[in-house]
C-alpha atoms as a PDB file:
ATOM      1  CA  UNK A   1      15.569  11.292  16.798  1.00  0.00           C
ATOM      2  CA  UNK A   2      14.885   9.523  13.629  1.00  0.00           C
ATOM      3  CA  UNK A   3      12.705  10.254  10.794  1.00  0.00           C
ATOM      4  CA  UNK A   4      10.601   6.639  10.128  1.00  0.00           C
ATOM      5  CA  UNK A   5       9.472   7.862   6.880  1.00  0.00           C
ATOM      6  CA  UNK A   6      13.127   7.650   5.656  1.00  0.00           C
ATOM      7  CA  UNK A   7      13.326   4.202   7.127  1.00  0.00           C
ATOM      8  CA  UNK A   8      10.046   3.052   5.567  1.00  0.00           C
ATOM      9  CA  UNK A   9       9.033   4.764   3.003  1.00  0.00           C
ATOM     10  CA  UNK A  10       6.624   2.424   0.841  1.00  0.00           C
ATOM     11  CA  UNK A  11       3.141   2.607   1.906  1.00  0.00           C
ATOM     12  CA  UNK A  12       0.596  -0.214   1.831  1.00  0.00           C
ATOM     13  CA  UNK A  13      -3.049   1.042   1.220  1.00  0.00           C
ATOM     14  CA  UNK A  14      -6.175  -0.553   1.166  1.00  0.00           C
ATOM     15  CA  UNK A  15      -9.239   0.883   0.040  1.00  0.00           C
ATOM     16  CA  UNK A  16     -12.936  -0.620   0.868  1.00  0.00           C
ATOM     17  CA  UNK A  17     -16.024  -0.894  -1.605  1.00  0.00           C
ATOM     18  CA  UNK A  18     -17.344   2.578   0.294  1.00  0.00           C
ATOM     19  CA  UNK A  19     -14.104   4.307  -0.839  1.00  0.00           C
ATOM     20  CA  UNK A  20     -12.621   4.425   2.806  1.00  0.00           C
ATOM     21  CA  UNK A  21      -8.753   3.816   2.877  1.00  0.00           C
ATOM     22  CA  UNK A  22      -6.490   2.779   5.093  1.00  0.00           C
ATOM     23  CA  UNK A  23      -2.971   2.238   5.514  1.00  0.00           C
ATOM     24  CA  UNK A  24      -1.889  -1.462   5.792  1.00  0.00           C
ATOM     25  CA  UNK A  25       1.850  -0.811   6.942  1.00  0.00           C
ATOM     26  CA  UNK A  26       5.210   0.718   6.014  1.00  0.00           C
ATOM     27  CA  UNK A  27       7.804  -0.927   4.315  1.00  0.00           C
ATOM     28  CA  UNK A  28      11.595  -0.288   3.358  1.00  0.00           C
ATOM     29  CA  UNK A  29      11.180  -1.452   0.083  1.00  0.00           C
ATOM     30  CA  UNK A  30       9.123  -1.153  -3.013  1.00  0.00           C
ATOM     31  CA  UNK A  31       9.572  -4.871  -3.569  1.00  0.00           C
ATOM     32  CA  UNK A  32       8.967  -5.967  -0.076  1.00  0.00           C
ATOM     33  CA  UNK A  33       5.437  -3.375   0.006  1.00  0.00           C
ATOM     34  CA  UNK A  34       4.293  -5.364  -3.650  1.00  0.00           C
ATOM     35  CA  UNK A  35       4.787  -8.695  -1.934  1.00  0.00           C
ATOM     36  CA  UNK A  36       2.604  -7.413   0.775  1.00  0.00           C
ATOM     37  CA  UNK A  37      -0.381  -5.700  -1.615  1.00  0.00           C
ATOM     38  CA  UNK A  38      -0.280  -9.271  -3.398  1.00  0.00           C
ATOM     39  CA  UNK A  39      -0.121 -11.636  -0.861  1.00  0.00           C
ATOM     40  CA  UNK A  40      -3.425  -9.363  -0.003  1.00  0.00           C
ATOM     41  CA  UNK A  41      -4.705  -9.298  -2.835  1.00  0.00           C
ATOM     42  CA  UNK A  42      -4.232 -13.152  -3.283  1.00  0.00           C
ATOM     43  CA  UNK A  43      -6.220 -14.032  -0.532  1.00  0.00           C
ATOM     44  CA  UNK A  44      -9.188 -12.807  -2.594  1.00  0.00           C
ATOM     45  CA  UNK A  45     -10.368  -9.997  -0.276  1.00  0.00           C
ATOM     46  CA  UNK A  46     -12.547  -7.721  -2.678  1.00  0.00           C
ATOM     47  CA  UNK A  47     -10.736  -4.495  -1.039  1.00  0.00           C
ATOM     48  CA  UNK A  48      -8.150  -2.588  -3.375  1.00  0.00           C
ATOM     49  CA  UNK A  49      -4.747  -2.449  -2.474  1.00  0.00           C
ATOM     50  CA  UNK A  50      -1.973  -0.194  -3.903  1.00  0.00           C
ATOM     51  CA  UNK A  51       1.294   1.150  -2.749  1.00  0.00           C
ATOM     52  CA  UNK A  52       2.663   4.296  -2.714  1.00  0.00           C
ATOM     53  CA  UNK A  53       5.836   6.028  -1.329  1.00  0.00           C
ATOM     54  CA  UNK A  54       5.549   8.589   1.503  1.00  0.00           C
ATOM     55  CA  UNK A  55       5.316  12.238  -0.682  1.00  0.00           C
ATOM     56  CA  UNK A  56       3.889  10.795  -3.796  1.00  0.00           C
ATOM     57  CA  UNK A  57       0.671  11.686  -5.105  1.00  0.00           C
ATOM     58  CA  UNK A  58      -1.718   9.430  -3.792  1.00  0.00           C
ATOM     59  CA  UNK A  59      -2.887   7.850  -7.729  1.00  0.00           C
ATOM     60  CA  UNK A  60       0.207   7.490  -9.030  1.00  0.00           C
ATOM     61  CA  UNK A  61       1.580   4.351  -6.959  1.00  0.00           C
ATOM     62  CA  UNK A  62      -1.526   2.573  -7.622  1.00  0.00           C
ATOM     63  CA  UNK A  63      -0.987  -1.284  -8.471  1.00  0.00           C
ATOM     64  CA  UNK A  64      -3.664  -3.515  -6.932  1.00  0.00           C
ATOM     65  CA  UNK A  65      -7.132  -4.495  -8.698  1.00  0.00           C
ATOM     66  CA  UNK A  66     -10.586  -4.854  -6.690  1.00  0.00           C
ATOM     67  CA  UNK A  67     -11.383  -8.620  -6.976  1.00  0.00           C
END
């Protein structure tokens, strides 16, 4: 059996204006979970997105911006 979180470890997370989160998708990279966040975050959603690897404290990944 494998263990997916060592296969995808980057998190995508959104969070809505009423503070409710939710988890976009998993990624294998860092790089390849920013690309996702931004391409988000691009389309001008007003949502925050952020990623964050599986373990980490959930603030510490943070990297998106409400819009």
């Amino acid at each position: 059996m494998n263990d997916s979180g060592a296969l995808l470890p980057w998190l995508v997370i959104r969070e809505d204006d009423n503070g409710n989160r939710y988890r976009v998708g998993r990624y294998s990279t860092r790089a390849e979970a920013q690309k996702v966040a931004d391409s988000l975050e691009d389309r001008g959603h007003k949502q925050l997105y952020w990623i964050e690897r599986l373990g980490q404290d959930s603030t510490a990944g943070r990297t998106g911006t409400r819009n």
